[in-house]
C-alpha atoms as a PDB file:
ATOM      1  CA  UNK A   1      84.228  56.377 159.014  1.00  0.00           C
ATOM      2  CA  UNK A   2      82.066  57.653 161.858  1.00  0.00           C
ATOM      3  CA  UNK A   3      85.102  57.824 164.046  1.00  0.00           C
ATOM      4  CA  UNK A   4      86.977  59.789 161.721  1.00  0.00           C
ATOM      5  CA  UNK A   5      84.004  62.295 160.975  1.00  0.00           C
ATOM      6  CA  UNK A   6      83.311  62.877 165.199  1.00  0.00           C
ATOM      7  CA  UNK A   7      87.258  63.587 165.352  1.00  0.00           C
ATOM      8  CA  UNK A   8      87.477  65.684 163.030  1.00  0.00           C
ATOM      9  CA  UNK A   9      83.940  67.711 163.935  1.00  0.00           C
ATOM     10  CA  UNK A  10      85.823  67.549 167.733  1.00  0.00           C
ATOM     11  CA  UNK A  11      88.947  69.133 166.308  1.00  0.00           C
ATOM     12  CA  UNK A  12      87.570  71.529 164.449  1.00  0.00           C
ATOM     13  CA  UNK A  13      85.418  73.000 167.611  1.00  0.00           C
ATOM     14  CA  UNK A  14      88.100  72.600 169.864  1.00  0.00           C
ATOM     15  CA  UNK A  15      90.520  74.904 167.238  1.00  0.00           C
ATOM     16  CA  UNK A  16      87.718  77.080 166.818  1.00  0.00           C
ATOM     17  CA  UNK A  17      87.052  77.878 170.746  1.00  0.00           C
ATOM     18  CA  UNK A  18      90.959  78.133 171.224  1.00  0.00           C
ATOM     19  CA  UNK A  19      91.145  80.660 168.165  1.00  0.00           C
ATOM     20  CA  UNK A  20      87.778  82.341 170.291  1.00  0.00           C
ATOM     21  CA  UNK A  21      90.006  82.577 173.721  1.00  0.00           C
ATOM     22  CA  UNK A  22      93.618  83.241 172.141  1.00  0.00           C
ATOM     23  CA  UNK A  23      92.144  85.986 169.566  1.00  0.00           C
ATOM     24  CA  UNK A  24      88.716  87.532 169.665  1.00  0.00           C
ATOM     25  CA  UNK A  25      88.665  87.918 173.640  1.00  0.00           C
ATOM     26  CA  UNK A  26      91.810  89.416 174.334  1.00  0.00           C
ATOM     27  CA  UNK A  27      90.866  91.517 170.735  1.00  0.00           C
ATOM     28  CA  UNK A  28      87.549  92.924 172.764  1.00  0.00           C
ATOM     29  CA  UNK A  29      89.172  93.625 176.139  1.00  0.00           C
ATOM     30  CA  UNK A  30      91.686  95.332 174.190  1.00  0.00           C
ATOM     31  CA  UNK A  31      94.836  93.500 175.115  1.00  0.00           C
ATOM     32  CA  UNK A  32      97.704  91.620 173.076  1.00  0.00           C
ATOM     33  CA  UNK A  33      96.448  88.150 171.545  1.00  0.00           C
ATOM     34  CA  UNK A  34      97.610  85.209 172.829  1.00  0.00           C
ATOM     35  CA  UNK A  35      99.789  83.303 170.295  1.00  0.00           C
ATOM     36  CA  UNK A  36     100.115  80.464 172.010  1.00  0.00           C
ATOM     37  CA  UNK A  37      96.465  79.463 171.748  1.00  0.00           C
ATOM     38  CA  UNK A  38      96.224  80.739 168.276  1.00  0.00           C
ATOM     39  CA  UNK A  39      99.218  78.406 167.509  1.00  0.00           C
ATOM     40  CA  UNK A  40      97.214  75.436 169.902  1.00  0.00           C
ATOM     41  CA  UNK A  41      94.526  75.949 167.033  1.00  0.00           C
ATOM     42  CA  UNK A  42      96.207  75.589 164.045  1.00  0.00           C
ATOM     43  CA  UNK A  43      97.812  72.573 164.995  1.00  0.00           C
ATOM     44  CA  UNK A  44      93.919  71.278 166.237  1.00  0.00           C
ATOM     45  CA  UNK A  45      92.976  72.504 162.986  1.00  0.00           C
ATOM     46  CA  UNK A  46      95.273  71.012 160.999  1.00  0.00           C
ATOM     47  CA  UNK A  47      95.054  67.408 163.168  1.00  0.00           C
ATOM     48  CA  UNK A  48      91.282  67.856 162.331  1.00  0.00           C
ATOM     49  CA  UNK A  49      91.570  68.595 158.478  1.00  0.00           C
ATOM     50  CA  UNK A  50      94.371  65.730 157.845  1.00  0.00           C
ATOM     51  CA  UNK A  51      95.264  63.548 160.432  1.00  0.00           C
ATOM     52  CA  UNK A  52      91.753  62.905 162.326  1.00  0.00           C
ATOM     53  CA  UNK A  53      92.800  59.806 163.486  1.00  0.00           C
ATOM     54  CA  UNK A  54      94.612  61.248 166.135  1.00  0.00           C
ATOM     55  CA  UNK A  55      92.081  62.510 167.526  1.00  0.00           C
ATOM     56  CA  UNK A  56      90.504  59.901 168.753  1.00  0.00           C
ATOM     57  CA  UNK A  57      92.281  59.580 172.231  1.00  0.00           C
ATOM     58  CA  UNK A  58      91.773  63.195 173.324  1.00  0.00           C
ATOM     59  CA  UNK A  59      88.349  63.428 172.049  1.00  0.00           C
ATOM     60  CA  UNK A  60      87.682  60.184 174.522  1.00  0.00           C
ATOM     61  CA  UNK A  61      89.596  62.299 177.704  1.00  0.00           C
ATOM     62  CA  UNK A  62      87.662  65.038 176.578  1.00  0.00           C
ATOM     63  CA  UNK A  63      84.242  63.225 177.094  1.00  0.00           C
ATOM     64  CA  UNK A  64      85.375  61.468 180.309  1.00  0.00           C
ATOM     65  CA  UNK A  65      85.909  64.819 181.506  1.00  0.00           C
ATOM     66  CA  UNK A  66      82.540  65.626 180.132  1.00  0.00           C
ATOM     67  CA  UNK A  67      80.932  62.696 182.237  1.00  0.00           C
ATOM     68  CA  UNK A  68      82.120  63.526 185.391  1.00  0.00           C
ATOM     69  CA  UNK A  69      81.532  67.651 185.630  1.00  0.00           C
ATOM     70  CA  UNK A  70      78.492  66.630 184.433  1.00  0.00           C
ATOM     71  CA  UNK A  71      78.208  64.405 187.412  1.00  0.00           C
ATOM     72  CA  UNK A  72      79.622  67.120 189.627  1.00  0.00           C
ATOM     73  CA  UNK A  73      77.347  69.630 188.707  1.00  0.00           C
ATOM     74  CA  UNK A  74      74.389  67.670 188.590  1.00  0.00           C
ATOM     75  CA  UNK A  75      74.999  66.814 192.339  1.00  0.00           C
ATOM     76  CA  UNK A  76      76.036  70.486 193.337  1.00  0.00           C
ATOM     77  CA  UNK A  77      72.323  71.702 191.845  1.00  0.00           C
ATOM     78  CA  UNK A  78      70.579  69.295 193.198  1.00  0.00           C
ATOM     79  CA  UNK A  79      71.502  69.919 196.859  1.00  0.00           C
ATOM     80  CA  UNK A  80      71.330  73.380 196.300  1.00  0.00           C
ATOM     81  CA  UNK A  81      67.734  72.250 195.383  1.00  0.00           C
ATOM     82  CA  UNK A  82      66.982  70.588 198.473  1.00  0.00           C
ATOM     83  CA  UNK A  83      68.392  72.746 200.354  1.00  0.00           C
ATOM     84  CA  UNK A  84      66.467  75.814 199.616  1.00  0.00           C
ATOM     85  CA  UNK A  85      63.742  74.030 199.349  1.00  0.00           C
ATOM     86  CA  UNK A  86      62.487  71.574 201.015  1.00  0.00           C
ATOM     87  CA  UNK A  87      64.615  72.841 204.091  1.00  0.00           C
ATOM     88  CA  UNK A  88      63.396  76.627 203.319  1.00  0.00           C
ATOM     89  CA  UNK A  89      59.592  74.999 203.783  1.00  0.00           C
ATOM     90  CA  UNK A  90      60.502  73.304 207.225  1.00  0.00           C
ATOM     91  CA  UNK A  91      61.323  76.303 208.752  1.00  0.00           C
ATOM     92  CA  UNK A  92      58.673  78.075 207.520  1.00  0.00           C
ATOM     93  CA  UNK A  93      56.341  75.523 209.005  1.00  0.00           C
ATOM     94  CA  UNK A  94      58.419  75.632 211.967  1.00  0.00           C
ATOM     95  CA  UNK A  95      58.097  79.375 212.011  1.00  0.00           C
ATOM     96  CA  UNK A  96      54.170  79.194 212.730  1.00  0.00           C
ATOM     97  CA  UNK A  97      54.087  76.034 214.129  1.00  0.00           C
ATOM     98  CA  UNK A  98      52.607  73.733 212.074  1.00  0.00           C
ATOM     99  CA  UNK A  99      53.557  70.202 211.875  1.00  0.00           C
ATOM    100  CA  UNK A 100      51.936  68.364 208.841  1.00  0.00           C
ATOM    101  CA  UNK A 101      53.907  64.973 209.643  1.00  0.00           C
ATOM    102  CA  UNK A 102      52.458  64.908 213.065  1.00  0.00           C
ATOM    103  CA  UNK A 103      55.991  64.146 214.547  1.00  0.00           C
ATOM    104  CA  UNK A 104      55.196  65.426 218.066  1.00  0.00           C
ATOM    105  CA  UNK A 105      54.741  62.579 219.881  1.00  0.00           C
ATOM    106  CA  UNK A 106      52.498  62.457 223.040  1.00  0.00           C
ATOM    107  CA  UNK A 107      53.949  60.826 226.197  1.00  0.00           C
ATOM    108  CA  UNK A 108      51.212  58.371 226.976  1.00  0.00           C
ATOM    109  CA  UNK A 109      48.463  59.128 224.089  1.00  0.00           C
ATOM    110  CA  UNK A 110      45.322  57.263 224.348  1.00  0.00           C
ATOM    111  CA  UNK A 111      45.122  56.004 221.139  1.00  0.00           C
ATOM    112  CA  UNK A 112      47.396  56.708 217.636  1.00  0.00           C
ATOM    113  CA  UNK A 113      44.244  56.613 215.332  1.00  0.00           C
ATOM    114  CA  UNK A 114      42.954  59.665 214.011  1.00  0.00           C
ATOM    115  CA  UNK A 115      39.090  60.170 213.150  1.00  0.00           C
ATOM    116  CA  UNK A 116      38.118  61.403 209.891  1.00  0.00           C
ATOM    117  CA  UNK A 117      35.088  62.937 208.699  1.00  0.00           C
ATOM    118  CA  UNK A 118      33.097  60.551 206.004  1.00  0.00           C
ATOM    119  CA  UNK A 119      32.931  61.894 203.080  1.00  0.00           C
ATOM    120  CA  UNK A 120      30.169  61.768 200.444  1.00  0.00           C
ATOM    121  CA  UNK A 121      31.153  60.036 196.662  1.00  0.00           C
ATOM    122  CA  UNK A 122      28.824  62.419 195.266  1.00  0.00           C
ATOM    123  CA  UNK A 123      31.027  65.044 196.157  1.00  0.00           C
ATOM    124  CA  UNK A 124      34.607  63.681 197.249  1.00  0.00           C
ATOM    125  CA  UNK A 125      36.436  66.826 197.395  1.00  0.00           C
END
């Protein structure tokens, strides 16, 4: 029964964006309606009102596709992420010359240990 009730919720919002893209948008821009789309969501909404069962197969396309834009997108934001900025922050640093990884390396350095000040616990910070 579940099955049946996420078809036909599925079929319903697929007629209604295909009545949304073959009637009220060509409607605002002031062109001729598409009656191919319109006809596309009648026979959704039909499917969805009677024969749900049907359904089923392109409602599980429909989330596969789902899955993997998903997957696509979340990569594509991510490196646009990391690329503006952690790579935006490197060149700053570059920029006035600071390196906070201490990745210049000295030829023959005397020793790789750095001295720090000691710190009271009263007052760590």
């Amino acid at each position: 029964m579940q099955k049946i009730k996420e078809n036909r919720f599925f079929g319903m919002i697929l007629s209604f964006a295909l009545l949304l893209f073959g009637l009220f948008i060509p409607l605002y821009k002031n062109k001729p309606s598409n009656v191919y789309l319109i006809a596309l969501a009648g026979i959704f909404l039909i499917c969805s009102l009677f024969f749900a069962e049907i359904l089923t197969k392109p409602r599980a396309k429909w989330i596969i596709l789902g899955e993997k834009l998903g997957a696509l997108n979340t990569r594509i934001i991510f490196t646009i992420i990391y690329l503006t900025v952690f790579l935006s922050v490197r060149l700053f640093f570059k920029l006035i010359k600071r390196d906070r990884l201490k990745m210049n390396w000295k030829k023959y350095p005397s020793t790789y240990q750095e001295k720090k000040e000691i710190s009271l616990f009263s007052d760590p910070f």
